[in-house]
Protein backbone atom coordinates (compact mmCIF):
# COMPACT_ATOMS: atom_id res chain seq x y z
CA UNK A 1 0.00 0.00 0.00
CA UNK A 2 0.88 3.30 -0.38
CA UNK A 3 -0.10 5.67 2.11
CA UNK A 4 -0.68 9.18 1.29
CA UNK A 5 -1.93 11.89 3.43
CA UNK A 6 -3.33 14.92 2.83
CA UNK A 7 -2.90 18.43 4.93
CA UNK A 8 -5.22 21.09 4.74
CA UNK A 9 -3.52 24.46 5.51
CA UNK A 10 -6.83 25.94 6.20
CA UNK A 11 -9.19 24.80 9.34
CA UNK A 12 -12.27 26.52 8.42
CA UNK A 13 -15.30 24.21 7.79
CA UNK A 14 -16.09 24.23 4.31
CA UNK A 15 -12.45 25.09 3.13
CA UNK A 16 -11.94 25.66 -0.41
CA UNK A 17 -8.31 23.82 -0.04
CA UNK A 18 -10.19 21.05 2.22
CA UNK A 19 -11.93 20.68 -1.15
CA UNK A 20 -9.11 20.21 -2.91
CA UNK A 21 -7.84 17.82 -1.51
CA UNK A 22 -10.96 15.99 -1.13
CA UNK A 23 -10.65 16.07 -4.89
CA UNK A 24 -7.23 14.52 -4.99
CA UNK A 25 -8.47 11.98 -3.13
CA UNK A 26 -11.53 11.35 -5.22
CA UNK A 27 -8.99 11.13 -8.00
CA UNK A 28 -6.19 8.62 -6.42
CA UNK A 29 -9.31 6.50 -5.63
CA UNK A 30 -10.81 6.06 -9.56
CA UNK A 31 -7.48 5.29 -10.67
CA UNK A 32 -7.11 1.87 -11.64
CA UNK A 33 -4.70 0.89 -9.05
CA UNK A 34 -7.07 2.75 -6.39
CA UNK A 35 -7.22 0.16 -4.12
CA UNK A 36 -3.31 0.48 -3.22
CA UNK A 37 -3.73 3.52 -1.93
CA UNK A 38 -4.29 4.06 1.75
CA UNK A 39 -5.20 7.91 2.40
CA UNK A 40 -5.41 9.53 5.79
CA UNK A 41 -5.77 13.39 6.71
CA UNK A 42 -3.67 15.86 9.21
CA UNK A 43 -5.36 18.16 10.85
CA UNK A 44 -3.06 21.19 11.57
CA UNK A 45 -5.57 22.94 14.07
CA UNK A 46 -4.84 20.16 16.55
CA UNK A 47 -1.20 21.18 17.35
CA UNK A 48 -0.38 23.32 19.98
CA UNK A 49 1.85 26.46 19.18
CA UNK A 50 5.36 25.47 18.78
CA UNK A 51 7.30 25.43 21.97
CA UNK A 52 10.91 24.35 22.69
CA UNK A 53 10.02 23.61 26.37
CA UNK A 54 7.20 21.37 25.14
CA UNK A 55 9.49 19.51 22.17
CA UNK A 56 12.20 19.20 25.29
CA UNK A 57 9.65 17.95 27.56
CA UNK A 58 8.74 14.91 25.39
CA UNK A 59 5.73 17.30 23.03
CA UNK A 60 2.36 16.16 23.18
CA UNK A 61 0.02 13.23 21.87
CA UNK A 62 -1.05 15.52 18.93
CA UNK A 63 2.43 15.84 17.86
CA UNK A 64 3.44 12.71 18.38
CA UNK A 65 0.49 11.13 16.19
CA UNK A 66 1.20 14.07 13.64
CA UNK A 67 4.67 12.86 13.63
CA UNK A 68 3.84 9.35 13.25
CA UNK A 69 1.51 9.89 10.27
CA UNK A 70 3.81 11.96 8.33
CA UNK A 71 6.51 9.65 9.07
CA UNK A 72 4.67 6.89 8.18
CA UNK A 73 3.71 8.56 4.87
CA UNK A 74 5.24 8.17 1.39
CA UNK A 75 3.74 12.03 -0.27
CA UNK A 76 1.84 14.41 1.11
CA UNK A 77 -0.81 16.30 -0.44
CA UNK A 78 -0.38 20.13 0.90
CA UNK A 79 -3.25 22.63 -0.37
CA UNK A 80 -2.54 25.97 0.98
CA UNK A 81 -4.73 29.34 1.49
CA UNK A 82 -2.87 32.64 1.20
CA UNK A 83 -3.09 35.13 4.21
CA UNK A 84 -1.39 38.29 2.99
CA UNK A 85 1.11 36.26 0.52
CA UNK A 86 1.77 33.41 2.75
CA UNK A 87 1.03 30.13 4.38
CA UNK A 88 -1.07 30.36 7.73
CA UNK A 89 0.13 30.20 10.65
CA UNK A 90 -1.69 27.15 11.60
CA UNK A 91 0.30 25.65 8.40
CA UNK A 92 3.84 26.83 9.33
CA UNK A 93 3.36 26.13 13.44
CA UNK A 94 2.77 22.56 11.85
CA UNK A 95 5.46 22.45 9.38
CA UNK A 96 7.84 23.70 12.48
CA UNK A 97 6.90 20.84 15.00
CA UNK A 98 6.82 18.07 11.71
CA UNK A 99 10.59 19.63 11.31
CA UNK A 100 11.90 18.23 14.38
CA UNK A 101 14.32 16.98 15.43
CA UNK A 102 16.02 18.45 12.41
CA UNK A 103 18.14 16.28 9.77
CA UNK A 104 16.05 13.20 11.01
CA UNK A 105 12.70 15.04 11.01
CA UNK A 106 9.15 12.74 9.63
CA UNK A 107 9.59 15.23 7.05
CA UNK A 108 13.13 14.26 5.65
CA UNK A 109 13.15 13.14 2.46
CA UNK A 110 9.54 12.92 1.92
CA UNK A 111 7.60 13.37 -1.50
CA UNK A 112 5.49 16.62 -0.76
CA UNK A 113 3.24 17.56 -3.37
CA UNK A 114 1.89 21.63 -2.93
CA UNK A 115 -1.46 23.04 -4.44
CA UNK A 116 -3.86 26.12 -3.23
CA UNK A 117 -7.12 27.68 -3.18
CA UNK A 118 -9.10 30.90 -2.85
CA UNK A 119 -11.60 32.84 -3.95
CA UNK A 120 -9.33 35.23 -5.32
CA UNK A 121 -8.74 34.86 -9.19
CA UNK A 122 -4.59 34.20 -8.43
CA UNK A 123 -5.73 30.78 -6.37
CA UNK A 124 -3.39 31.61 -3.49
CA UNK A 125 -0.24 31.01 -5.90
CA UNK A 126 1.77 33.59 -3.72
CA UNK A 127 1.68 31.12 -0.57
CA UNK A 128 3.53 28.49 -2.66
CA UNK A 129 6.51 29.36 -3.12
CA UNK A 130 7.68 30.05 0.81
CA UNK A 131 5.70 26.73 1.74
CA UNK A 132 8.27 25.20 -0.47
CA UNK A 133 11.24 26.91 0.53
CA UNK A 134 10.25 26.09 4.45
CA UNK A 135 10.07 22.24 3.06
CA UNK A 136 12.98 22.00 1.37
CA UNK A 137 14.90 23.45 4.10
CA UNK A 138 13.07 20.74 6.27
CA UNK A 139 14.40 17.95 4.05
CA UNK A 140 11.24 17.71 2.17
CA UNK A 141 11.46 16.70 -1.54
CA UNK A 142 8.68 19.28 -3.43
CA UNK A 143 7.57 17.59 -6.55
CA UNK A 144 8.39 19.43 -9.56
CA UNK A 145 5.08 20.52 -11.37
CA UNK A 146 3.56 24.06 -12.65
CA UNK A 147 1.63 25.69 -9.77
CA UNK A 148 -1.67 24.09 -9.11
CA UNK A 149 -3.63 27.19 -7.96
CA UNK A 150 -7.64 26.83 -7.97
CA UNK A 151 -8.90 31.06 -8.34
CA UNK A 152 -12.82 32.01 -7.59
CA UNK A 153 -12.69 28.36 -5.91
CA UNK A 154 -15.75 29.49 -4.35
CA UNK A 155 -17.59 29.78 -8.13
CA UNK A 156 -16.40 26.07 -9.19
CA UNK A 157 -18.47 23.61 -9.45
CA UNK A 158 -18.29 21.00 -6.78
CA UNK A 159 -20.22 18.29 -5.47
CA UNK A 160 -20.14 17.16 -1.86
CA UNK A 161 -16.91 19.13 -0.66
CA UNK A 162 -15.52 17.57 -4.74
CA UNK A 163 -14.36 19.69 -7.43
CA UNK A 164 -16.47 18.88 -10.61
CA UNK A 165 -14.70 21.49 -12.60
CA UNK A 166 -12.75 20.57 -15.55
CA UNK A 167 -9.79 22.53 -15.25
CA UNK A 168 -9.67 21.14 -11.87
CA UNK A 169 -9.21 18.36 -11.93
CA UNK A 170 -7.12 18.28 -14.86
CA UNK A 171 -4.28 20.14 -13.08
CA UNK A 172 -4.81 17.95 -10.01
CA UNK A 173 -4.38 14.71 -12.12
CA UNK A 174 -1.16 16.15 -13.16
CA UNK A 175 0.08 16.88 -9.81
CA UNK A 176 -1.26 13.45 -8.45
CA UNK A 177 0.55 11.77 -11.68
CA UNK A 178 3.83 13.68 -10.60
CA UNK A 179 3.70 12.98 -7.22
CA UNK A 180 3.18 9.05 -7.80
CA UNK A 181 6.07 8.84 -10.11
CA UNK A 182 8.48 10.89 -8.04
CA UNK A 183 8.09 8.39 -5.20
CA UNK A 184 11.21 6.37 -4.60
CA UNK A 185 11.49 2.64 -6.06
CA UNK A 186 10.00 -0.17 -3.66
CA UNK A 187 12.00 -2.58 -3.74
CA UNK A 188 11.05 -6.23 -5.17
CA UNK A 189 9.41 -8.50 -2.38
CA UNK A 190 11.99 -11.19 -2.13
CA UNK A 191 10.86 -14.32 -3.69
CA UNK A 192 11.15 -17.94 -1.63
């Protein structure tokens, strides 16, 4: 199986980037190998701010299941607002406990795969491109793909939290098709 989960950098109810990843994964599950795919969700809004004192102290269950999922992960799906050009800070306080302890972090080497959302005819593009500089100095591998950026999100159409629109989800096939093939080989099961 390949796990993939998918982080929301938004925690309102009804998010537009909660919808697009819903979408992807709508989209891993219709493809034909569908059923290898096990898909789980982080919720950012569970962490508590970022504290040395905590980390020191041993950090919390949230963090440590946060942890565990990411490290447990082969890509993550990461579908961004943009407040005032940049992740939120719900996103980044996330990102900065999933970065420790740095160099051996759940978020070393891992296949991250960035889109976002707004109403706002850019699609939250700006946030982007320091969500991927803050992963790739956590270890993160960003897979290479034009900017998946869903503008007037709010005008798409959608069923059931699902992007119906075209355009959609032809960009978010590409990125899903990216992401799969920039996953490292398995290797071969050893035959007996």
């Amino acid at each position: 199986m390949t796990k993939i989960v998918l982080v929301p950098g938004s925690i309102r109810r009804d998010s537009l980037n909660a919808s697009v990843l819903a979408t992807v994964r709508r989209l891993l599950a219709e493809r034909p190998d569908g059923d290898e795919y096990d898909i789980d969700t982080l919720s950012v809004g569970h962490l508590p701010f970022y504290d040395g004192d905590v980390e020191q102290a041993g950090g919390t269950d949230a963090v440590h299941a946060a942890k565990e999922l990411v490290r447990d992960a082969d890509a993550l799906f990461i579908s961004t607002p943009s407040y005032n050009g940049e992740m939120p800070g719900v996103l980044k306080n996330a990102l900065d406990w999933l970065s420790r302890p740095g160099g051996n972090s759940p978020l070393t080497g891992k296949t991250v795969a960035l889109a976002s959302a707004s109403p706002g005819a850019r699609g939250a593009v700006d946030a982007q491109a320091a969500l991927a500089g803050v992963l790739t100095r956590c270890g993160a591998q960003v897979v290479t793909h034009d900017p998946v950026a869903v503008g007037k999100a709010h005008q798409l159409s959608a069923a059931n939290g699902v992007f119906t629109d075209s355009d959609v989800l032809l960009a978010l096939t590409g990125l899903v098709d990216a992401t799969l093939a920039a996953l490292p080989a398995r290797p071969a099961a050893a035959h007996a």
